[in-house]
C-alpha atoms as a PDB file:
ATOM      1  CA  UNK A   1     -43.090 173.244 -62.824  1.00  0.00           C
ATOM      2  CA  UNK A   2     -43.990 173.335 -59.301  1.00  0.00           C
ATOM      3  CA  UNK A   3     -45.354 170.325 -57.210  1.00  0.00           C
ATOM      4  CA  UNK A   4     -49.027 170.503 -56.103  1.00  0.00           C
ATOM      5  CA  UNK A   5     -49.708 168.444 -53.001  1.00  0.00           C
ATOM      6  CA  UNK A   6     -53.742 168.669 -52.524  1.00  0.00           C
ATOM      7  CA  UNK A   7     -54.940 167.705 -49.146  1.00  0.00           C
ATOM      8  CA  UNK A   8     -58.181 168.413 -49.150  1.00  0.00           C
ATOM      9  CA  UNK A   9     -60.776 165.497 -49.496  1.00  0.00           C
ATOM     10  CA  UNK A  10     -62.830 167.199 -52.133  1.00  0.00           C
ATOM     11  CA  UNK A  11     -60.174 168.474 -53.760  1.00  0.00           C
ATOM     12  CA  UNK A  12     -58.068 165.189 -53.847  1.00  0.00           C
ATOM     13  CA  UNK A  13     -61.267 163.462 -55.367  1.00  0.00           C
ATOM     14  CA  UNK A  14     -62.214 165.834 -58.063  1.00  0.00           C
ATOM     15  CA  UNK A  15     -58.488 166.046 -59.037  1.00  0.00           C
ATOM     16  CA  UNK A  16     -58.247 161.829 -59.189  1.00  0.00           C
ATOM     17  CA  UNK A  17     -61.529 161.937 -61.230  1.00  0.00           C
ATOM     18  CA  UNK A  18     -60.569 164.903 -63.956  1.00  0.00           C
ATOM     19  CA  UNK A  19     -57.130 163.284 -64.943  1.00  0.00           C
ATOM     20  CA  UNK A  20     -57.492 159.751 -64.021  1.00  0.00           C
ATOM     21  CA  UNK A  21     -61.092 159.074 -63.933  1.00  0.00           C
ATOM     22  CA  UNK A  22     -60.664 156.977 -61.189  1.00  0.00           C
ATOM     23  CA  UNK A  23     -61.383 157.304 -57.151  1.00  0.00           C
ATOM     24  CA  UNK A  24     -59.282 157.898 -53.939  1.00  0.00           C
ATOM     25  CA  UNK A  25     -59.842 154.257 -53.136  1.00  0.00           C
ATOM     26  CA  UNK A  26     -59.103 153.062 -56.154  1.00  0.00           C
ATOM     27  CA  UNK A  27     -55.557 154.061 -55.385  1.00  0.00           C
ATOM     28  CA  UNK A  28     -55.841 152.928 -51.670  1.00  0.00           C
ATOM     29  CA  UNK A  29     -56.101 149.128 -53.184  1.00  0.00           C
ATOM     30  CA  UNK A  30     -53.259 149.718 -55.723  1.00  0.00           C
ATOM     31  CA  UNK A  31     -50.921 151.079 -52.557  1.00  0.00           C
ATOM     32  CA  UNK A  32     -52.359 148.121 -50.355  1.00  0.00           C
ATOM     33  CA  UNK A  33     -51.963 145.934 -53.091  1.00  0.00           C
ATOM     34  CA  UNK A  34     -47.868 147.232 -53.313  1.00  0.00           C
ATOM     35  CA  UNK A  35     -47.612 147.050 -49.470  1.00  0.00           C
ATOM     36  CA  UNK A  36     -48.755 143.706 -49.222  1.00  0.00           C
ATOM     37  CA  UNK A  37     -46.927 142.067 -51.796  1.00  0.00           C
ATOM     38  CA  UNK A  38     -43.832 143.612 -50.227  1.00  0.00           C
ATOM     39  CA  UNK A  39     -44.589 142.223 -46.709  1.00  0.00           C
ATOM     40  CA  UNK A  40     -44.599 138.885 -47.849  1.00  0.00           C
ATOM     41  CA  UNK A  41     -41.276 138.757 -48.540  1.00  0.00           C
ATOM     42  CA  UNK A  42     -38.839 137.018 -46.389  1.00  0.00           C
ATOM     43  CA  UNK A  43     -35.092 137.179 -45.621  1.00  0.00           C
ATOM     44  CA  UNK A  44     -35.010 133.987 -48.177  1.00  0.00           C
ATOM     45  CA  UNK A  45     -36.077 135.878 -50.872  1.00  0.00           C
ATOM     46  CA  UNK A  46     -33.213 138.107 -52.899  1.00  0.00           C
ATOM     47  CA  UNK A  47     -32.605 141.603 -51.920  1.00  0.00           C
ATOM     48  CA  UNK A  48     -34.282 142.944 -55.194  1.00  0.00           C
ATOM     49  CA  UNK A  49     -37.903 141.081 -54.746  1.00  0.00           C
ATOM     50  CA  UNK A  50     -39.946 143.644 -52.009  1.00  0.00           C
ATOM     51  CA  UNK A  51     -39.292 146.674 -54.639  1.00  0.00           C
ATOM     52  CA  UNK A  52     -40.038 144.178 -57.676  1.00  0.00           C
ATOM     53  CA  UNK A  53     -43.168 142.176 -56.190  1.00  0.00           C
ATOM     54  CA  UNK A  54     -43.974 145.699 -55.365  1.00  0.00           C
ATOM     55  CA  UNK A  55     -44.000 146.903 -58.245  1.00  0.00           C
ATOM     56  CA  UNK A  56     -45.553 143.840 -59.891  1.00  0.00           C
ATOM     57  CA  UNK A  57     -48.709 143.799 -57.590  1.00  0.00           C
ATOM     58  CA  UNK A  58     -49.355 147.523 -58.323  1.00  0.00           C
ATOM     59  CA  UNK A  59     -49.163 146.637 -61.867  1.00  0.00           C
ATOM     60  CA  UNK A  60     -51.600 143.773 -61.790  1.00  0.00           C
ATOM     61  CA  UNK A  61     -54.061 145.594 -58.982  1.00  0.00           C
ATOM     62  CA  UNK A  62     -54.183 148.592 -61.373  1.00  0.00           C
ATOM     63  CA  UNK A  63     -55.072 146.603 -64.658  1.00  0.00           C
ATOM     64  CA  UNK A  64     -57.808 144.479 -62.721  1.00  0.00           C
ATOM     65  CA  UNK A  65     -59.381 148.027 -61.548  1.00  0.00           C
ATOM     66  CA  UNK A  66     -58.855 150.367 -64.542  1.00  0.00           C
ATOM     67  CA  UNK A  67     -59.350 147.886 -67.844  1.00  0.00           C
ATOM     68  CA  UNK A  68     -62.955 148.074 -66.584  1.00  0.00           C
ATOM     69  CA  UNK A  69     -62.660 151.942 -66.450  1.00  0.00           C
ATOM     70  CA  UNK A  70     -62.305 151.833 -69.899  1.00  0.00           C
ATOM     71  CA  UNK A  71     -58.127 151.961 -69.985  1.00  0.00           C
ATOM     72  CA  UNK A  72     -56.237 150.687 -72.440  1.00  0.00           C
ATOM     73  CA  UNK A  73     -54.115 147.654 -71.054  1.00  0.00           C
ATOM     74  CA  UNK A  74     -50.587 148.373 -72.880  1.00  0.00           C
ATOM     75  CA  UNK A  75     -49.795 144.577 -73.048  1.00  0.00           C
ATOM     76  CA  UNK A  76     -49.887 143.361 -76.428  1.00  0.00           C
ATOM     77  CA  UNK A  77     -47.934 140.770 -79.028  1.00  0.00           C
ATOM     78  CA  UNK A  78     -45.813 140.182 -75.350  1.00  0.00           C
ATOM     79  CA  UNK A  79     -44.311 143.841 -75.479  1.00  0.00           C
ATOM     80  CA  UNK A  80     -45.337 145.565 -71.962  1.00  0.00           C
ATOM     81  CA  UNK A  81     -46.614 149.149 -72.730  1.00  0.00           C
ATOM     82  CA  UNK A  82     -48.182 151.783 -70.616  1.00  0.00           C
ATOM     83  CA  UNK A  83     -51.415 151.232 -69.101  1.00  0.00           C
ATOM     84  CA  UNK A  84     -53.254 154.591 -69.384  1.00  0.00           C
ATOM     85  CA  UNK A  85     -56.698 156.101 -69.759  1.00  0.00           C
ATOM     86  CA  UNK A  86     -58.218 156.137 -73.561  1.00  0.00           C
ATOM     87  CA  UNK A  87     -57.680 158.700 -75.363  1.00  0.00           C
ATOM     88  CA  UNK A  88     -60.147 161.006 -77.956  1.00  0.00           C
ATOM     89  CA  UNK A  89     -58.397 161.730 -81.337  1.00  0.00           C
ATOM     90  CA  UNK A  90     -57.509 165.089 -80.013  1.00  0.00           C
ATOM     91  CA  UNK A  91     -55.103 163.560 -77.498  1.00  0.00           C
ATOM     92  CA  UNK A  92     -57.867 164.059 -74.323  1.00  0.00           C
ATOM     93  CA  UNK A  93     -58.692 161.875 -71.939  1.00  0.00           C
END
């Protein structure tokens, strides 16, 4: 399979909204979100916390936005899941 990059602002939105049903900014706060909590680290902190405060902002910033969207959290009985869009019984978004 070949890699689509879309640059177009239209088609970057309408692409976000049919698979993700979510919005270009939406995104722009998870990435800000991942940049920020990455920044704050220090030389005190171990070598491995930018990528994993990183990763755990991102995590946190996209649960806040998309459990309201209607996505299913993936965090039950303490077991961490995936957090994705609902799906219909026939597997659809």
């Amino acid at each position: 399979m070949v890699a689509v990059i879309y640059d177009q602002p239209r088609e970057i939105d309408r692409r976000l909204s049919q698979y993700f049903n979510s919005t270009k900014e939406q995104w722009i706060g998870v990435v800000r979100a991942m940049v920020a909590a990455r920044a704050a680290c220090t030389a005190n902190n171990s070598k491995s916390a930018p990528g994993y405060y990183a990763w755990d902002n991102g995590i946190c910033r996209m649960r806040h936005i998309f459990v309201k969207e209607g996505w299913i959290n993936g965090c039950e009985d303490r077991r961490q899941e995936k957090l994705a869009p609902k799906q219909d019984p026939k597997g659809r978004s």
